[in-house]
N, C-alpha and C. Protein backbone atom coordinates (compact mmCIF):
# COMPACT_ATOMS: atom_id res chain seq x y z
N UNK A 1 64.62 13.90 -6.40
CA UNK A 1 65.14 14.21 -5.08
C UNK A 1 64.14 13.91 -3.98
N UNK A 2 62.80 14.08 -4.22
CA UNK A 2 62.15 13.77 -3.57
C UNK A 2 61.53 12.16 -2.71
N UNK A 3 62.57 11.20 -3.83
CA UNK A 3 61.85 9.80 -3.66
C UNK A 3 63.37 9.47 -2.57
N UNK A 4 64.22 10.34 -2.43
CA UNK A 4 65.42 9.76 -2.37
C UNK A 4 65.45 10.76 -0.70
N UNK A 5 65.16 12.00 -0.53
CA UNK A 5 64.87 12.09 0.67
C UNK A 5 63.62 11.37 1.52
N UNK A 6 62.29 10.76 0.85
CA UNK A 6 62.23 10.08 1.94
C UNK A 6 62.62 8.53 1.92
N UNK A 7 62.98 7.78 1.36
CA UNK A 7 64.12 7.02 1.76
C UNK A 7 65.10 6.87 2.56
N UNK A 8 65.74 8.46 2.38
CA UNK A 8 66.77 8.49 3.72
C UNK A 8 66.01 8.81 5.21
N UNK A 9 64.81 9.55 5.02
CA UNK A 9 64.08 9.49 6.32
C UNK A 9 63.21 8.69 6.81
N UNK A 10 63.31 7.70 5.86
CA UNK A 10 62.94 6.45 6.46
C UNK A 10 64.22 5.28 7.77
N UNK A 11 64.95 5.97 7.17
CA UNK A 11 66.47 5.45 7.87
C UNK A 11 67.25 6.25 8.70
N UNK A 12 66.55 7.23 8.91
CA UNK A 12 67.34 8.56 9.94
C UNK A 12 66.75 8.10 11.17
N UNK A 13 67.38 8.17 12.61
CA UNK A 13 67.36 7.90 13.57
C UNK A 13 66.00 8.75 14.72
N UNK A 14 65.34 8.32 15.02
CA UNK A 14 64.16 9.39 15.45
C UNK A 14 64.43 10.16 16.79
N UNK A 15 64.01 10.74 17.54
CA UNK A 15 64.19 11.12 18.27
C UNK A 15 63.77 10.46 19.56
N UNK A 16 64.18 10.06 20.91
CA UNK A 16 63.58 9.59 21.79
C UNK A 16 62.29 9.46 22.52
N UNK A 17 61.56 8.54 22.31
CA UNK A 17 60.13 8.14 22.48
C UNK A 17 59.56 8.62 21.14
N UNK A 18 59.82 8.70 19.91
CA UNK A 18 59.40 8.62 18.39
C UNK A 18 59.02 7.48 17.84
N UNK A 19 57.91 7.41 17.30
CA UNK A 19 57.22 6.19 16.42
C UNK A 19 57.39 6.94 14.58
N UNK A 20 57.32 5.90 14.14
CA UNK A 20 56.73 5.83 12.39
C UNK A 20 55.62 5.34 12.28
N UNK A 21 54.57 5.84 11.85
CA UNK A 21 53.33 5.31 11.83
C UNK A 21 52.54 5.69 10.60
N UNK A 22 52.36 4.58 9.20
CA UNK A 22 51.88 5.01 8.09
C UNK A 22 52.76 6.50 7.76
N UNK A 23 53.60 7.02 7.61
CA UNK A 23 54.39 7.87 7.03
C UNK A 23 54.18 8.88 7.59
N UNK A 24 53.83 8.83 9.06
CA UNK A 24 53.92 9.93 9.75
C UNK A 24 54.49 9.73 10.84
N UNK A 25 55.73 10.50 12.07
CA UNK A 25 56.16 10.58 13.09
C UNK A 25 55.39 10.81 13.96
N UNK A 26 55.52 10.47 15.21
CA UNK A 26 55.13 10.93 16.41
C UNK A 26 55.84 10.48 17.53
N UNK A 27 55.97 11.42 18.12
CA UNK A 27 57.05 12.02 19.03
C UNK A 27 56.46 12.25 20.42
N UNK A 28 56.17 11.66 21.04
CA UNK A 28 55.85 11.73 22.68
C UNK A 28 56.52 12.88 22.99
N UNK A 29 55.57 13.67 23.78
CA UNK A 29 56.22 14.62 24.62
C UNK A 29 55.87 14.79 25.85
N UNK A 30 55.23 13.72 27.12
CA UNK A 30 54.73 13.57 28.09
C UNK A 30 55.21 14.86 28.91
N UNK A 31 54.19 15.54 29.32
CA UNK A 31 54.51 16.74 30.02
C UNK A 31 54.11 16.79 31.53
N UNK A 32 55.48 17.15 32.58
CA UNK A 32 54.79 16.35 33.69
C UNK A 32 54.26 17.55 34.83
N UNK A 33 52.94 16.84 35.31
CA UNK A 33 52.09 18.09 36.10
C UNK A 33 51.53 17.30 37.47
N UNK A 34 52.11 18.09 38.12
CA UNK A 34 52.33 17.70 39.79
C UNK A 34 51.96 16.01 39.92
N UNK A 35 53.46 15.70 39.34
CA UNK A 35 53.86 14.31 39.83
C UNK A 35 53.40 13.31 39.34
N UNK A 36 52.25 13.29 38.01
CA UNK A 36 51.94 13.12 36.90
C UNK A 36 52.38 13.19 35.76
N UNK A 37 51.81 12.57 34.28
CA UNK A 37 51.89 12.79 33.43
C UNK A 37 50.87 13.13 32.59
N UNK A 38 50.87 14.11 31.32
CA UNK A 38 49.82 14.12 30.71
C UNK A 38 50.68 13.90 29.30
N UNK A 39 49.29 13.99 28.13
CA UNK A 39 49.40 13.08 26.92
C UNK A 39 49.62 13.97 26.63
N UNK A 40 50.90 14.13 25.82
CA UNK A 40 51.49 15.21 24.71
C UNK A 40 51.94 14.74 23.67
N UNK A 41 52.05 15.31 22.52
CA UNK A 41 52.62 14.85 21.11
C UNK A 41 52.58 15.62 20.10
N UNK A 42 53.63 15.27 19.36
CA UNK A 42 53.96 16.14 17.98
C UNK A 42 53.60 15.19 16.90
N UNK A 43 52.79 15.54 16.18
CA UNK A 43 52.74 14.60 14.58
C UNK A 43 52.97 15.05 13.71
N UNK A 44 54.20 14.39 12.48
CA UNK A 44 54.95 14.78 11.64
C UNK A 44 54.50 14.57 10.24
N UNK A 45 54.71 15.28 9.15
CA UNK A 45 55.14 14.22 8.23
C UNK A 45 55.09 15.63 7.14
N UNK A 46 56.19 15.53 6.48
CA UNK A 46 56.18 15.95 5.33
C UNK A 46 56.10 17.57 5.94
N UNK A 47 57.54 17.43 6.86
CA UNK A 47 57.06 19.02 6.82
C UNK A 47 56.03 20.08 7.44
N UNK A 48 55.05 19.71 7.47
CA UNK A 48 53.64 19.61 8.57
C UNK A 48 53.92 18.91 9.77
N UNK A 49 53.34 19.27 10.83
CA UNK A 49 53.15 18.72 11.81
C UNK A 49 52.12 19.44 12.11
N UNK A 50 51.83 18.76 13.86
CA UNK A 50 50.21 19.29 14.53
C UNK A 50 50.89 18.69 16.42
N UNK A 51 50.60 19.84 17.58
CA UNK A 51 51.21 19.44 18.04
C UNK A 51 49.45 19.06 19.13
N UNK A 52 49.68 17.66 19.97
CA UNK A 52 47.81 18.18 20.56
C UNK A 52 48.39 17.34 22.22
N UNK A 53 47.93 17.91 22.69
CA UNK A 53 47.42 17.44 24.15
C UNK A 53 46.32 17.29 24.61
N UNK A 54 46.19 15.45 25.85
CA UNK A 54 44.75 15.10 25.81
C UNK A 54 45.24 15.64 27.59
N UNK A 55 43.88 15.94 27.81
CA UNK A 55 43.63 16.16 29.69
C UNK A 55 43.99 14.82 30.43
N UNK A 56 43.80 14.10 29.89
CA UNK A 56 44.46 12.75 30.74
C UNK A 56 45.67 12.95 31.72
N UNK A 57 46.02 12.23 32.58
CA UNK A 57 46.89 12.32 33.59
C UNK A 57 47.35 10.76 33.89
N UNK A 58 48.78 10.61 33.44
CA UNK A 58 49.07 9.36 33.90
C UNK A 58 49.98 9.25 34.97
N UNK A 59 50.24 8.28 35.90
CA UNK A 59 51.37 8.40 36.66
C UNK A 59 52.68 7.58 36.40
N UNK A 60 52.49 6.95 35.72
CA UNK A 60 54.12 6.45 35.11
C UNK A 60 54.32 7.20 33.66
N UNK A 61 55.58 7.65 33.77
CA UNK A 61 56.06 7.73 32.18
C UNK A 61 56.12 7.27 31.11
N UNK A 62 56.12 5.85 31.15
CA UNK A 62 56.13 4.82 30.08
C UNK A 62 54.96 4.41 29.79
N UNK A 63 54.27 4.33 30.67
CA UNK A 63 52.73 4.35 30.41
C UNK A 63 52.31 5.45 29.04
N UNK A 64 52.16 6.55 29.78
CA UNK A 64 52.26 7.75 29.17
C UNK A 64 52.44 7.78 27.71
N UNK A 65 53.43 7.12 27.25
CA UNK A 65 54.17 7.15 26.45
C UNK A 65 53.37 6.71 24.97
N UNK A 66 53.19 5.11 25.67
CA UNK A 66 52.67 4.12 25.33
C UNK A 66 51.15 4.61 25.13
N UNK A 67 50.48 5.26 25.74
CA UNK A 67 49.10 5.81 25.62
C UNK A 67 48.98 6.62 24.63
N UNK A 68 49.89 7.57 24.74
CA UNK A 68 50.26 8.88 23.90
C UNK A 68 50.37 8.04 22.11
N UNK A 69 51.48 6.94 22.02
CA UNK A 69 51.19 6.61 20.71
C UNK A 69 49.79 6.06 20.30
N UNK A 70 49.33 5.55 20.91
CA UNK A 70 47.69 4.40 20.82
C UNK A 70 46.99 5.28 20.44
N UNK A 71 47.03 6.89 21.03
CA UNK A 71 46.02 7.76 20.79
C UNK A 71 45.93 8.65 19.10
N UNK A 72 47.66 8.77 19.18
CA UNK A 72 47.68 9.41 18.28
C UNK A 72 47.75 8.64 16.53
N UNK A 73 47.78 7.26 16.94
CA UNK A 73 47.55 5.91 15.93
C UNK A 73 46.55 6.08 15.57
N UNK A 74 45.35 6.10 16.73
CA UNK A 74 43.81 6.56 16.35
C UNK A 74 43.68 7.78 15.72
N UNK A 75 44.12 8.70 15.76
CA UNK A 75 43.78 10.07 14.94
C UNK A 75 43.98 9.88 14.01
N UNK A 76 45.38 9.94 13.74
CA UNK A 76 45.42 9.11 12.41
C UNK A 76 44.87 8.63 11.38
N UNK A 77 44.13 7.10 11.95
CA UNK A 77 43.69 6.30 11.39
C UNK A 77 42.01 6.77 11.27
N UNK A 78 41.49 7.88 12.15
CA UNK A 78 40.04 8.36 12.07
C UNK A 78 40.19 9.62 10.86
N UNK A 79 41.49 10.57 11.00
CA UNK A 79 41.41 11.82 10.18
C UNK A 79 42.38 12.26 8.98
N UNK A 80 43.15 10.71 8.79
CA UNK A 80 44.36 11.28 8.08
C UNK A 80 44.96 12.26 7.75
N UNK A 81 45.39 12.89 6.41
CA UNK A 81 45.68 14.18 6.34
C UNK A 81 45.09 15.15 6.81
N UNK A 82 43.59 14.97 7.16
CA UNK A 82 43.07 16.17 7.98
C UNK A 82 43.70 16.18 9.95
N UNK A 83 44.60 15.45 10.02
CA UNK A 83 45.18 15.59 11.04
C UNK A 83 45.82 16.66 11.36
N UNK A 84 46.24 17.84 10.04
CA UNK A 84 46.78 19.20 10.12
C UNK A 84 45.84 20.11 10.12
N UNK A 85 44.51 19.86 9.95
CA UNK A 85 43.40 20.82 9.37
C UNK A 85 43.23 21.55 11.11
């Protein structure tokens, strides 16, 4: 059951501004502070997640967005599973 749910969540629809990245989600959550944006995000996987915000301040949304995944690609790729620790 287990090989067969993530299969199907490999094919389930993500949520808006959601990446797949090495078998983990992340989910932009740009949070906006006086007329700004800052870096927010949820990282998924397996049940676990970790939710982190950087002090950064962007002023477009899509920007934001786009920053928010780059950053959290890097965590990732610096702490893997210790990304929940």
């Amino acid at each position: 059951m287990g090989l067969l749910s993530s299969i199907t969540s490999l094919f389930s629809p993500l949520p808006e501004d959601a990446i797949r990245y090495k078998g983990y989600t992340i989910a932009a959550t740009p949070e906006e502070d006086f007329g700004r944006f800052r870096i927010n995000a949820v990282i998924s996987k397996k049940g676990r997640q970790r939710n982190y915000t950087v002090i950064d301040r962007i002023a477009d949304k899509d920007t934001c967005v786009e920053l928010t995944h780059q950053k959290a690609k890097s965590l990732i790729d610096q702490k893997g599973e210790q990304v929940f620790l």
